[in-house]
Structure formats: structure tokens, C-alpha cells
Protein backbone atom coordinates (compact mmCIF):
# COMPACT_ATOMS: atom_id res chain seq x y z
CA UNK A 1 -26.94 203.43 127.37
CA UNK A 2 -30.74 202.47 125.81
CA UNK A 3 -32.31 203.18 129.09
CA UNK A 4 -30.60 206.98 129.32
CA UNK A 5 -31.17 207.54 125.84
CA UNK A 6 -35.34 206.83 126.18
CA UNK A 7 -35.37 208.66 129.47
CA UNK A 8 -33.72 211.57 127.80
CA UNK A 9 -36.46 211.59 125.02
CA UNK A 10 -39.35 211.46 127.63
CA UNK A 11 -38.20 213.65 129.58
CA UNK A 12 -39.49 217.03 128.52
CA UNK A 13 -43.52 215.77 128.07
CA UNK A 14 -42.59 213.91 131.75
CA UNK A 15 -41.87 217.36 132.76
CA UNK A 16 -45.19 218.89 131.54
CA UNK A 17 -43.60 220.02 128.11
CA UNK A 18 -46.04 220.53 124.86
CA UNK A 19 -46.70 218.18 122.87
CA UNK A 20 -44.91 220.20 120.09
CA UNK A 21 -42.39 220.24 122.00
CA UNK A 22 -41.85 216.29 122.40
CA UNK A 23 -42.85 216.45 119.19
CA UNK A 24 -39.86 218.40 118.12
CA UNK A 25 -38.02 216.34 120.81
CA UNK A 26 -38.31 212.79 118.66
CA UNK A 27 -37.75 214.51 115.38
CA UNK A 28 -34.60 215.58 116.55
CA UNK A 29 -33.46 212.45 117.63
CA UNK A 30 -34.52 211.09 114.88
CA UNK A 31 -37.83 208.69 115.81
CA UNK A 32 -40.38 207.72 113.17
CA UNK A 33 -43.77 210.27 113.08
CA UNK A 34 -46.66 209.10 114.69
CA UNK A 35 -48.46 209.21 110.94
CA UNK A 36 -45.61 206.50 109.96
CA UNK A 37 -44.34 208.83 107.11
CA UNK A 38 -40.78 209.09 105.85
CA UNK A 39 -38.40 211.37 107.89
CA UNK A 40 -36.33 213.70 106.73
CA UNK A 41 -34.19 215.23 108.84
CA UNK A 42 -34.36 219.40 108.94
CA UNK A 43 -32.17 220.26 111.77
CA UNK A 44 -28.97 222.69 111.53
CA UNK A 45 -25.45 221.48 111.81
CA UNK A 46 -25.29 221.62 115.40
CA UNK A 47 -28.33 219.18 115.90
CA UNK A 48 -26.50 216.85 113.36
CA UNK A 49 -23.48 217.14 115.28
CA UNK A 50 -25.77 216.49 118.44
CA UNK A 51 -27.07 213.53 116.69
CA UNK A 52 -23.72 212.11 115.39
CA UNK A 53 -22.58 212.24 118.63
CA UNK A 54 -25.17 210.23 120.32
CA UNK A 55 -25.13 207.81 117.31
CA UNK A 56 -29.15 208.66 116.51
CA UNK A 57 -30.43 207.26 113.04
CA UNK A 58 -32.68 209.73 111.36
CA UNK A 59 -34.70 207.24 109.55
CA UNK A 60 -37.13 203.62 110.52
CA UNK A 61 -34.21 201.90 109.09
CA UNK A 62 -31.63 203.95 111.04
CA UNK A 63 -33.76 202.89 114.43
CA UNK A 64 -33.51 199.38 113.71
CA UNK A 65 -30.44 199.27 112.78
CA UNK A 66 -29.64 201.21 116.33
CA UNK A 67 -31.44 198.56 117.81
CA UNK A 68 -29.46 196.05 117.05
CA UNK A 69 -26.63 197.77 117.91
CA UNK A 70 -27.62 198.33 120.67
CA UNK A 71 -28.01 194.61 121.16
CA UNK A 72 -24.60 193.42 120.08
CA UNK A 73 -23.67 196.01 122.69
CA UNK A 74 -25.60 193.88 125.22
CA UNK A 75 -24.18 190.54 123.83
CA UNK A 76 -20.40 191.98 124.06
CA UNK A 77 -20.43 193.45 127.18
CA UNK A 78 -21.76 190.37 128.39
CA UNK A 79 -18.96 188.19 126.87
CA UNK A 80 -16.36 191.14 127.74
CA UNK A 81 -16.55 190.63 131.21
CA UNK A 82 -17.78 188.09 134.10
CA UNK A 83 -19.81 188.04 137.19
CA UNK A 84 -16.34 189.41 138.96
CA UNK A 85 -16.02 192.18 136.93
CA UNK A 86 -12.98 190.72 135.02
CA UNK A 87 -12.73 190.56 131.28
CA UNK A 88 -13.58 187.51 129.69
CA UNK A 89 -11.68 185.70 126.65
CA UNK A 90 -13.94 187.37 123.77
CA UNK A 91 -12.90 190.51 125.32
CA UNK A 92 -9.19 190.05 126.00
CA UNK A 93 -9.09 188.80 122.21
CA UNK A 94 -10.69 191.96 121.07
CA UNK A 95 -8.30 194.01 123.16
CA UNK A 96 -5.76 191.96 121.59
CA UNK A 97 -6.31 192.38 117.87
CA UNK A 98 -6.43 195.97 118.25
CA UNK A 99 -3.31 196.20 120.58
CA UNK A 100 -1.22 194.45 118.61
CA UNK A 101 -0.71 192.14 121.65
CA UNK A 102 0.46 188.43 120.34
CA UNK A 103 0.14 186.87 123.78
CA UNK A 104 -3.19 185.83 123.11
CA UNK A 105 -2.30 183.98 119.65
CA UNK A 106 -2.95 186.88 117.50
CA UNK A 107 0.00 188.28 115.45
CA UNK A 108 0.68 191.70 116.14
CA UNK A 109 0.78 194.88 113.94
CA UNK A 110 4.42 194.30 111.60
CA UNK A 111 6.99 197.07 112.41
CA UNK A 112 7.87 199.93 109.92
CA UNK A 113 11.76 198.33 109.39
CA UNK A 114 12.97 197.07 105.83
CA UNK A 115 10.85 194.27 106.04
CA UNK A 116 6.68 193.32 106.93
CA UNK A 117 7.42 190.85 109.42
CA UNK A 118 10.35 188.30 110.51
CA UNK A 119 9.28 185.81 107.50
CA UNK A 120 10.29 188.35 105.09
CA UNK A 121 14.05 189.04 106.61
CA UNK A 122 14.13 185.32 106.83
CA UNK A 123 13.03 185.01 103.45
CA UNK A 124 15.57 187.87 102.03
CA UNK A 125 18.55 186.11 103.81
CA UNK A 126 17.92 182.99 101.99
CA UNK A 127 17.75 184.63 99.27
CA UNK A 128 21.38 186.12 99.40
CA UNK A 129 22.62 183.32 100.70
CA UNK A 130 21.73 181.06 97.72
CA UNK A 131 22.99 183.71 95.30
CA UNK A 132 26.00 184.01 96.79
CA UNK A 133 26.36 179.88 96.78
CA UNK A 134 25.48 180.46 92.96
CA UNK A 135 28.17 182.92 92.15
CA UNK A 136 31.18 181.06 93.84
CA UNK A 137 29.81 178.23 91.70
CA UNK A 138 29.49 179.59 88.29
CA UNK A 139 33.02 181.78 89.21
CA UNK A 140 34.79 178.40 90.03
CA UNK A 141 33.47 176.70 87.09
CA UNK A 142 34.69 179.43 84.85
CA UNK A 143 38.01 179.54 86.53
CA UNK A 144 38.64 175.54 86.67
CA UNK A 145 36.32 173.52 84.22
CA UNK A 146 37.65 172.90 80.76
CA UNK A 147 41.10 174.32 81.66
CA UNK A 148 43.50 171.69 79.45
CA UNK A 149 46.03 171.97 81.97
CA UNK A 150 46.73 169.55 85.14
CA UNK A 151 45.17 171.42 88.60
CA UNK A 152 47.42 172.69 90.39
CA UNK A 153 50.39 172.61 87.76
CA UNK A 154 51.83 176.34 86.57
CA UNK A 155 50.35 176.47 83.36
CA UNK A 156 46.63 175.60 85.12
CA UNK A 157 47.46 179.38 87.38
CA UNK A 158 48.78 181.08 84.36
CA UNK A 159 45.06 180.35 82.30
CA UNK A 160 43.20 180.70 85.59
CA UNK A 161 44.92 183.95 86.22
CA UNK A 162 43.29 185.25 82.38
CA UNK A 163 40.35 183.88 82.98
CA UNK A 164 40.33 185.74 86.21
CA UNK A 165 40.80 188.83 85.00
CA UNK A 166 37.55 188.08 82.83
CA UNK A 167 35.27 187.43 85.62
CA UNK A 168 36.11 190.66 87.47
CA UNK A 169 35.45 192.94 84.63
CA UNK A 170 32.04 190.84 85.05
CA UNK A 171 31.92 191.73 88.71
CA UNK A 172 32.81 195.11 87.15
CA UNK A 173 29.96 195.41 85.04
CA UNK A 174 27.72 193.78 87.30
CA UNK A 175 28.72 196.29 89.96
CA UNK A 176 28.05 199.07 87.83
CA UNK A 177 24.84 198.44 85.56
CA UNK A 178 22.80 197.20 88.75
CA UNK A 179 23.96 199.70 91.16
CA UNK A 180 23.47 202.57 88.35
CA UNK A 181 19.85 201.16 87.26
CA UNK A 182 18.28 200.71 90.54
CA UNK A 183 19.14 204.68 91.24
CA UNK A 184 18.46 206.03 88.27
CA UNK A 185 15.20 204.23 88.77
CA UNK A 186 14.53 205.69 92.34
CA UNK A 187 15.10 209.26 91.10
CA UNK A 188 13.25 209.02 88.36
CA UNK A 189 10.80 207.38 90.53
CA UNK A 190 9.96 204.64 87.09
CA UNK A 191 10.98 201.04 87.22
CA UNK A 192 11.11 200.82 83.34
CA UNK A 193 13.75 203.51 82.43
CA UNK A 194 17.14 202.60 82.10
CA UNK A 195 20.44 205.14 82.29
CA UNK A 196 20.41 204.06 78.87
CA UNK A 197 17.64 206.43 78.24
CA UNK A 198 20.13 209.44 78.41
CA UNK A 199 22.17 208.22 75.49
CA UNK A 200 25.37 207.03 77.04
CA UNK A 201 25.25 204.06 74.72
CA UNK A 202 24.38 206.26 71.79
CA UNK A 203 27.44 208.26 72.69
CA UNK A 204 29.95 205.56 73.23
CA UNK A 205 28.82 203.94 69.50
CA UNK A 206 29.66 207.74 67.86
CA UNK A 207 32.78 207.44 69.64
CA UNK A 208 33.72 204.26 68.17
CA UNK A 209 32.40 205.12 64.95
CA UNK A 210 33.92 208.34 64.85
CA UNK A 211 37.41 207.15 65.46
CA UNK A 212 37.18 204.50 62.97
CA UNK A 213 36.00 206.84 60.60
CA UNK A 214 38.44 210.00 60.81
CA UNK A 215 41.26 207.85 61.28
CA UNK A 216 41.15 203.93 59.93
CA UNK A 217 41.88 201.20 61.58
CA UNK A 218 45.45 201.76 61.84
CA UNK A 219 44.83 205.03 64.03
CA UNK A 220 42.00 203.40 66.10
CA UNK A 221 44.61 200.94 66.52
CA UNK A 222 47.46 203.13 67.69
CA UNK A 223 45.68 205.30 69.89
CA UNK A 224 44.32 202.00 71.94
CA UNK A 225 45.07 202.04 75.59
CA UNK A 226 44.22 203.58 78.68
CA UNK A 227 44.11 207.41 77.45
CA UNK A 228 40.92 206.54 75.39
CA UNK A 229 39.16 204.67 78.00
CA UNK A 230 39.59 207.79 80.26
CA UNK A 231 38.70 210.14 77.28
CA UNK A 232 35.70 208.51 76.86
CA UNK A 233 34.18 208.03 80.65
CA UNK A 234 35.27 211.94 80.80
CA UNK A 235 33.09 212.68 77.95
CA UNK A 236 30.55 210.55 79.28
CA UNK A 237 30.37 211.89 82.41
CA UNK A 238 31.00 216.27 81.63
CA UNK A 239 27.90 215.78 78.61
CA UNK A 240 25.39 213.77 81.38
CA UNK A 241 26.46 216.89 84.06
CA UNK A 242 25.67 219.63 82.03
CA UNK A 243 22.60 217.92 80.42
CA UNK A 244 21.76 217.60 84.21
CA UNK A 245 22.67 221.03 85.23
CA UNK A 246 20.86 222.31 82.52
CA UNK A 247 17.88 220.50 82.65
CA UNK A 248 17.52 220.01 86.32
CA UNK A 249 17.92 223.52 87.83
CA UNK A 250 16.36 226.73 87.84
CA UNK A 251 12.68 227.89 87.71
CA UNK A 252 11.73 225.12 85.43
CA UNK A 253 13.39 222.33 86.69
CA UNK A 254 11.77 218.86 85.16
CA UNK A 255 12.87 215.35 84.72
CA UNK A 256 10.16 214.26 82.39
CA UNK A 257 11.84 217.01 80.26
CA UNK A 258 14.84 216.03 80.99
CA UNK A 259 14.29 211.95 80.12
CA UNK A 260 12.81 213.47 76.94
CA UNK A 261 15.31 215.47 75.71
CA UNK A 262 17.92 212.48 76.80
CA UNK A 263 15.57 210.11 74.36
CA UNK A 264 16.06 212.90 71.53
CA UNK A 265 20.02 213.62 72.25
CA UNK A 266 20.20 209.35 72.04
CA UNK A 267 17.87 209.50 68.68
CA UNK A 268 20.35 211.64 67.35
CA UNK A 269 23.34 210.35 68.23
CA UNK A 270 22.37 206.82 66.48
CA UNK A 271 21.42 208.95 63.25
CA UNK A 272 24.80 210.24 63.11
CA UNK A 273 26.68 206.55 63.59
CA UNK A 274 24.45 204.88 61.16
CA UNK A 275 25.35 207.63 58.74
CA UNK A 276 29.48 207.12 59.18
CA UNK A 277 28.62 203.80 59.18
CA UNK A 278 27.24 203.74 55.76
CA UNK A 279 30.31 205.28 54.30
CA UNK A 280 33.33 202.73 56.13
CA UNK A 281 34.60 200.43 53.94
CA UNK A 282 33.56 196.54 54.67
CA UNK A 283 36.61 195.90 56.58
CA UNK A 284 36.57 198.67 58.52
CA UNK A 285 33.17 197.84 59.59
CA UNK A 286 33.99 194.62 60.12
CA UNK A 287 36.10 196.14 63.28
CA UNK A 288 33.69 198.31 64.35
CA UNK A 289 31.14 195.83 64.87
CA UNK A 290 33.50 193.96 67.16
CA UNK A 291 33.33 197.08 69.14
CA UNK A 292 29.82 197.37 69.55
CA UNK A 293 28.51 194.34 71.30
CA UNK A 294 29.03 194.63 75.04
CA UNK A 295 31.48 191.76 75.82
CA UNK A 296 34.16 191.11 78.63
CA UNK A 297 36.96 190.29 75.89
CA UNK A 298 36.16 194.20 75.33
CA UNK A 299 38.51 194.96 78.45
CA UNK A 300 41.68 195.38 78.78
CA UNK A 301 43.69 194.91 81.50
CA UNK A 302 45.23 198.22 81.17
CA UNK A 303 42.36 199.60 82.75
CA UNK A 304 40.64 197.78 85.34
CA UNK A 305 43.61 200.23 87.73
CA UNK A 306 41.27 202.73 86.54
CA UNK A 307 37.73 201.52 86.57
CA UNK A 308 37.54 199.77 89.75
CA UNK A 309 38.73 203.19 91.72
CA UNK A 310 35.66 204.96 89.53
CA UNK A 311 33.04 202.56 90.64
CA UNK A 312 34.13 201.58 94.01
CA UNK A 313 34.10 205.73 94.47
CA UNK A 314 30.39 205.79 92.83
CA UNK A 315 29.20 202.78 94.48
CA UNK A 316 29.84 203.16 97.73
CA UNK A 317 29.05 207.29 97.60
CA UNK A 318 25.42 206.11 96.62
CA UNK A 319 25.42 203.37 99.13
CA UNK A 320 26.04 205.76 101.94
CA UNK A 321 23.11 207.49 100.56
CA UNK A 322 20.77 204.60 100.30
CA UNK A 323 18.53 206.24 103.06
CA UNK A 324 17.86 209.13 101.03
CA UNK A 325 17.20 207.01 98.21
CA UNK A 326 14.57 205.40 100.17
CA UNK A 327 12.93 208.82 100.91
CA UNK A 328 13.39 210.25 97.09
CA UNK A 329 11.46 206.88 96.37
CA UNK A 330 8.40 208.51 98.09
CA UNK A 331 8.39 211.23 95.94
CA UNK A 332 9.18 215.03 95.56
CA UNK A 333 6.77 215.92 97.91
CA UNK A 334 7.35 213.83 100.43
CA UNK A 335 11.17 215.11 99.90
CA UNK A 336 10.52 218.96 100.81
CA UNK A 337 8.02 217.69 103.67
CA UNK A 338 10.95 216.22 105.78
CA UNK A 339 13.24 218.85 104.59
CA UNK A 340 14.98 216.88 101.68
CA UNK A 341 16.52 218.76 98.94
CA UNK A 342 15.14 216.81 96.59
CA UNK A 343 16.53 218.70 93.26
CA UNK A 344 20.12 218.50 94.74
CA UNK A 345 19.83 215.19 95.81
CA UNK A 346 18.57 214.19 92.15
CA UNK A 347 21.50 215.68 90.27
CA UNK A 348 23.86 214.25 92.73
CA UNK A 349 22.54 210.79 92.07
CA UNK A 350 22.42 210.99 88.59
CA UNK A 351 26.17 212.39 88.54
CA UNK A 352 26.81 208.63 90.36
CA UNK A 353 24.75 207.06 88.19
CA UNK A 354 26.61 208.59 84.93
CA UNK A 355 30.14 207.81 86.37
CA UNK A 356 28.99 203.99 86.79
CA UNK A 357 27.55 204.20 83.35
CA UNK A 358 30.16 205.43 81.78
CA UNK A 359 32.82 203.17 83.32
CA UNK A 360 30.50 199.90 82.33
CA UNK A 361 29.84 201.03 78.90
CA UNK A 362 33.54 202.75 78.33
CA UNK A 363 35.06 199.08 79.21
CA UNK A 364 33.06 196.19 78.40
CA UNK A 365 30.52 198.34 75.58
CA UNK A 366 26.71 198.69 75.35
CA UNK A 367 24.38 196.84 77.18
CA UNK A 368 21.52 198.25 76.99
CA UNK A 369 18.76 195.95 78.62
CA UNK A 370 21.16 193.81 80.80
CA UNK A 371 20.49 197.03 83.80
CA UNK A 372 16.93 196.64 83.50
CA UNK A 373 16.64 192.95 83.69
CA UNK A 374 18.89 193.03 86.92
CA UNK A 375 17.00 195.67 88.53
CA UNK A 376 13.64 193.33 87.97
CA UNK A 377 14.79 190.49 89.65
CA UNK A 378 16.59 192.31 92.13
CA UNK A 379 12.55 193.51 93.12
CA UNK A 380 10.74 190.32 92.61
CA UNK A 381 13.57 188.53 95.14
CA UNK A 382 14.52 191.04 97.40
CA UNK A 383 10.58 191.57 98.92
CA UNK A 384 11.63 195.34 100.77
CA UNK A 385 12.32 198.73 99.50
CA UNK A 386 15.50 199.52 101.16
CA UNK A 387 17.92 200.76 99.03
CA UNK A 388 20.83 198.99 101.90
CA UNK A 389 19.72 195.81 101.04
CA UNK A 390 18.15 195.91 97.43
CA UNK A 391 21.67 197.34 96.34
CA UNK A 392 23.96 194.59 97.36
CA UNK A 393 20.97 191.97 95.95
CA UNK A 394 21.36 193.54 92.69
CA UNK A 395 24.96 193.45 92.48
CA UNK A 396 24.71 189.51 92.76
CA UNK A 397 21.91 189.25 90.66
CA UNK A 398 24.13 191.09 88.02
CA UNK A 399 27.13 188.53 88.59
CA UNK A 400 25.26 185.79 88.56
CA UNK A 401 23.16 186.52 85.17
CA UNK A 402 26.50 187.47 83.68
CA UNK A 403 28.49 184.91 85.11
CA UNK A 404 25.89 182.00 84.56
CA UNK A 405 25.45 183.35 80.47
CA UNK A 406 29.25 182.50 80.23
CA UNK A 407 29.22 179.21 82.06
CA UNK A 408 26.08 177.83 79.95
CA UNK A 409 27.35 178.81 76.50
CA UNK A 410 31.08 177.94 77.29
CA UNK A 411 30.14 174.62 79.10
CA UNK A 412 26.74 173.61 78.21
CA UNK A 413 26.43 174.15 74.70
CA UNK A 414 30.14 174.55 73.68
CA UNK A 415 29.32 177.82 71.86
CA UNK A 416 32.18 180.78 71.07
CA UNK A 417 29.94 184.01 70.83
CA UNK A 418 29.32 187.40 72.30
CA UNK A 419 27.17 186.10 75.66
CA UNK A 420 25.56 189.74 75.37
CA UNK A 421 23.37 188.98 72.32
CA UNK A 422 21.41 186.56 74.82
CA UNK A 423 20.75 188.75 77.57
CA UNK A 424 19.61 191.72 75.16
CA UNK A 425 17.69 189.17 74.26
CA UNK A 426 15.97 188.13 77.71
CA UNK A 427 16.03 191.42 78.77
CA UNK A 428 13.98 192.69 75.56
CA UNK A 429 11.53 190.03 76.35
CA UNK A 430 11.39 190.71 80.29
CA UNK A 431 10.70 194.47 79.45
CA UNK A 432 7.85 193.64 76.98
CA UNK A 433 6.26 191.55 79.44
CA UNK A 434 6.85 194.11 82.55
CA UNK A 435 5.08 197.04 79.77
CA UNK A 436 2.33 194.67 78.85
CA UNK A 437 1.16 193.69 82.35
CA UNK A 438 1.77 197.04 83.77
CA UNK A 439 -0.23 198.82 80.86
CA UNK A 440 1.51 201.98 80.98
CA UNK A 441 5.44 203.48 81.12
């Protein structure tokens, strides 16, 4: 390639050319003046193209630097191929790496599935496997250690059958908060926001407080059962739809307006329970407190017939739709490239996402950071963005942080308390720490 490129340049003064000409000749091509002075290159755009295409310098630096290109050139031809003609191991390497061929000890480019490479899948499979080992151990231990009665006797079923119907509302809950707090998360395309953002907890305490307000004790007491757990998810779920439609559609469609005005509606809401709370009498409040930490005693049986349908409904609806959670994930843009509907697809999560909500909160009561610190681990162990696999992950997370709260302060320390009061409590801390290394909501 050297020897064409200097015959090209002597060619037209070979030829009887001017020595303007040739002149003109090496300034194109960008060789040093005879006078040794700095060149700078006047040609048009097609000369530059000319130039860029040949790989000319237009400067003394430029030519030695296309001198020694010119002798790596040499140097891996030479080591490319042999005598015969064939190529030789530097250049079957080199042909390698940028193949992607692993036959010749490289590895090869990852493909573009749920995971980087085969270490990863590995990786994520040990992963569920050892939380899965984890919750049949702290659900056994729950069920069978400290029960007073003899294993296998009737009285040992009859407590293991109550404290069975404890550790499915935690399944329950579990189910809900991390399979609601991973989507809202997606859509909102933020790893910080909670549902609880939109005021469903904010809502559920004016409920409470409301009741116990207008009509005592005695009346929150009488109209206990399964017609106020479905009042309340209804209410949940019609104010987060129209707050949604509202907010979501039309010319002006937003979701940081629509996050905001949830943080205001919440704001609000708590105003209006702290002032009826004020006025209740100390017994009365007494109650109501017992209302407002989340806790599985919360529950009744009365209406698990009612909440599992709700989330299993919810949960597998946005399960099915985990692939278009993955491209909502890339953003809105991304969305209408590929021909995704992206406001439709938004409202139709969040509907989900409010159902799940407002089953959780409506039977067990506020948690309010126990979503978010599910959804964090649930990143930090899965290692992939699919929403088919990070989904189930955070379901056992969920368990397992619930679960294994109950087990250590039942078992370990021999404490009687409301288990949520801890995890608010690691959760608050986990979000501080998230917002201080990130720098930024």
C-alpha cells in the first residue's frame, strides 16, 4: 500500500507535470513544504474526503504517525499469514476476538437474553434456590418450633393450622408489596418511589380514623368483617383509577405530575387523620393505633377467600405482561419506536399495581417502606432486568424478610411486638443510604 501511495504522488512531475502542480500534488496529500513550515490544510470537502479515504495525515506529525502505521501494517501482515499463504496464530486470534469465535480460547460476544453470560443464569439460579431453602425454613420454624403441644398429636394441627393461616397472609403481603413495587417502579421508570407515593396508606389511615371517629368503638366494632375489607380495596382502587385517568390521559398527559399531585393528595390525607385524631378520646385512640401498624394479626380469616382471588388476578395479569414491562423500562420513547402504547400500557399497570396495593394495605395495614426494601434486594440479587425472573425473586425476597422478622423476634429474642416497626425501620435506613449514594431522586 506505501509503494502505490508514493508512486501515486510522483506520478504527475514523472509525467512532465509543473512543478506547481506536484506542488499542489503533496499539499493535497498532505506532505510537509519543502521550506519545513507548518501545514495547514486548504482543500474543499471533497479533497478531505479524498484524504480520509486514503488515510493521509495533513501535518509532520500526521506523516509519522502514517509511517508507523504503515509499519505495524508490515509487522501484522507478516504474523497474519505464512510462507503458504495460510493465516498464522496472531491472525486467527485477531479474527477471533472480533468474531466472537471461542474456539481459539477467547470468550465470545454474551447474547442479548436475560442474562450477560452463562455465569450470571448460574449465578441467579443459586440464588433462588437458596431463598427458596430459606423460606421452607423460616415457614417450618414458625409452624413447629415453640408449639407446647406433642408433634403430631391433635392439638399440635389445631395451633399449626392458626399459625398457618398467619404465614399466608405473609405470603399474601409478600406477594403483593413486591410484585406492586417493582411495577410501579418500571412505569415510573424510578427505583426510589414506592405505590405508597400515591397515598393509599394515607387513605386507608382516614378510613380507620374516620370510622372510629363518626361512630366509636362499638360501631367500628359491629361493622367488622368482610364488607369493610371490600369497601375499602374498592375505594382504594376507583380513587387511584380516576387519579390515573385524570392525570394520565389527554393532551397533557404526565407522570411527574401525576406522582406530584399523589404526594399532595397523601399530604392531605395525613392532615385530616391527625386532626380526628386529636379530638378521640384516649381509649378510642388506644384502638386506633392497633389499627395502624401493618401486622399479620391485622387479618382475618374472613377474608383471605377474598384477597387471594384479587392478587392472584393482579399478579399473574402483570406477569403475563412482564415483556412489556421490560420494554416500558427503556423508556417512553423507546415505547412508541416499537409501536408500544406506552400511555395505555402505564395506566393499565398502575390499575394492577393499585389492586395489589390496596389488598396488602386493606388486610394486613400500612407498610410503607417494607415494598421498597424488597424491590432493592430483589436488584442487587437477581443480576438481569427481566421482569419474568426479577418478579418471582421479589416475591421470595418479600417472604423471606417477612417471614425471617417473625422467626427472629418470636424465637431469638422472645419478643411479643408488631414485627413491622423493624422493617420500617431497615427499610428507612436502606432508602437513606440508596438517596445518599445515588445523589439524586
Amino acid at each position: 500500500m506505501a509503494e502505490r501511495d508514493d508512486t501515486r504522488i510522483s506520478r504527475p512531475s514523472s509525467r512532465g507535470g509543473s512543478a506547481a502542480t506536484d506542488h499542489a500534488v503533496r499539499r493535497r496529500l498532505g506532505s510537509p513544504p519543502a521550506d519545513g513550515a507548518a501545514d495547514v490544510s486548504t482543500a474543499p470537502t471533497d479533497t478531505a474526503m479524498d484524504l480520509g479515504a486514503m488515510g493521509a495525515p495533513t501535518s509532520r506529525e500526521g506523516n509519522r504517525w502514517a509511517v508507523r502505521r504503515r509499519g505495524a501494517g508490515r509487522r501484522g501482515a507478516a504474523g497474519g499469514t505464512g510462507a503458504t499463504g495460510r493465516k498464522g496464530p496472531a491472525g486467527r486470534r485477531g479474527l477471533a476476538g472480533r468474531t466472537g469465535d471461542t474456539s481459539a480460547g477467547r470468550p465470545g460476544r454474551s447474547s442479548s437474553g436475560a442474562f450477560p453470560d452463562a455465569s450470571a443464569r448460574r449465578r441467579y439460579w443459586y440464588v433462588v434456590g437458596g431463598l427458596v431453602v430459606l423460606a421452607l425454613a423460616f415457614g417450618f420454624g414458625l409452624l413447629a418450633i415453640g408449639n407446647p403441644m406433642p408433634p403430631g398429636s391433635r392439638g399440635f394441627w389445631l395451633i399449626a393450622e392458626l399459625r398457618a393461616t398467619s404465614i399466608l397472609v405473609m405470603v399474601i403481603a409478600a406477594f403483593c408489596q413486591a410484585t406492586a413495587t417493582i411495577a410501579f417502579q418500571t412505569v415510573t421508570n424510578n427505583r426510589i418511589l414506592t405505590p405508597s407515593i400515591m397515598g393509599f396508606e394515607s387513605l386507608y389511615t382516614v378510613i380507620q380514623t374516620g370510622s372510629i371517629y363518626f361512630l366509636g368503638v362499638a360501631g367500628v366494632i359491629a361493622l367488622q368483617g368482610t364488607g369493610q375489607f371490600l369497601a375499602q380495596v374498592a375505594i382504594m382502587v376507583v380513587l387511584s383509577v380516576l387519579l390515573y385517568g385524570w392525570l394520565l390521559r389527554g393532551r397533557y398527559a404526565n407522570m411527574q405530575v401525576m406522582l406530584l399531585i399523589g404526594i399532595i393528595i397523601g399530604g392531605g390525607l395525613g392532615s385530616v387523620s391527625s386532626f380526628m385524631q386529636r379530638l378521640l378520646t384516649p381509649s378510642e385512640f388506644d384502638v386506633l393505633t392497633a389499627r395502624l401498624f401493618g401486622s399479620v394479626t391485622n387479618a382475618e380469616v374472613e377474608y383471605l377467600p377474598y384477597a387471594i382471588p384479587l392478587c392472584l388476578m393482579a399478579g399473574v395479569l402483570i406477569w403475563l405482561n412482564a415483556r412489556t414491562l421490560n420494554v416500558i423500562a427503556l423508556g417512553r420513547d423507546v415505547c412508541i419506536n416499537i409501536g408500544v402504547d406506552h400511555g395505555r400500557q402505564t395506566i393499565y399497570t398502575l390499575v394492577l399495581v393499585s389492586v395489589l396495593m390496596a389488598v396488602s394495605t386493606a388486610l394486613i395495614g400500612p407498610m410503607t417502606f417494607f415494598g421498597f426494601l424488597v424491590a432493592t434486594l430483589t436488584y442487587q440479587l437477581a443480576g438481569t432486568h427481566d421482569h419474568r425472573r426479577l418478579l418471582p425473586v421479589g416475591v421470595l425476597v418479600g417472604f423471606v424478610v417477612l417471614a425471617g422478622a417473625y422467626f427472629v423476634m418470636n424465637h431469638v429474642f422472645y419478643a411479643q411486638g408488631v414485627v413491622s416497626i423493624i422493617i420500617e425501620l431497615v427499610g428507612g435506613t436502606v432508602f437513606l443510604i440508596v438517596i445518599m449514594r445515588k445523589g439524586r431522586l
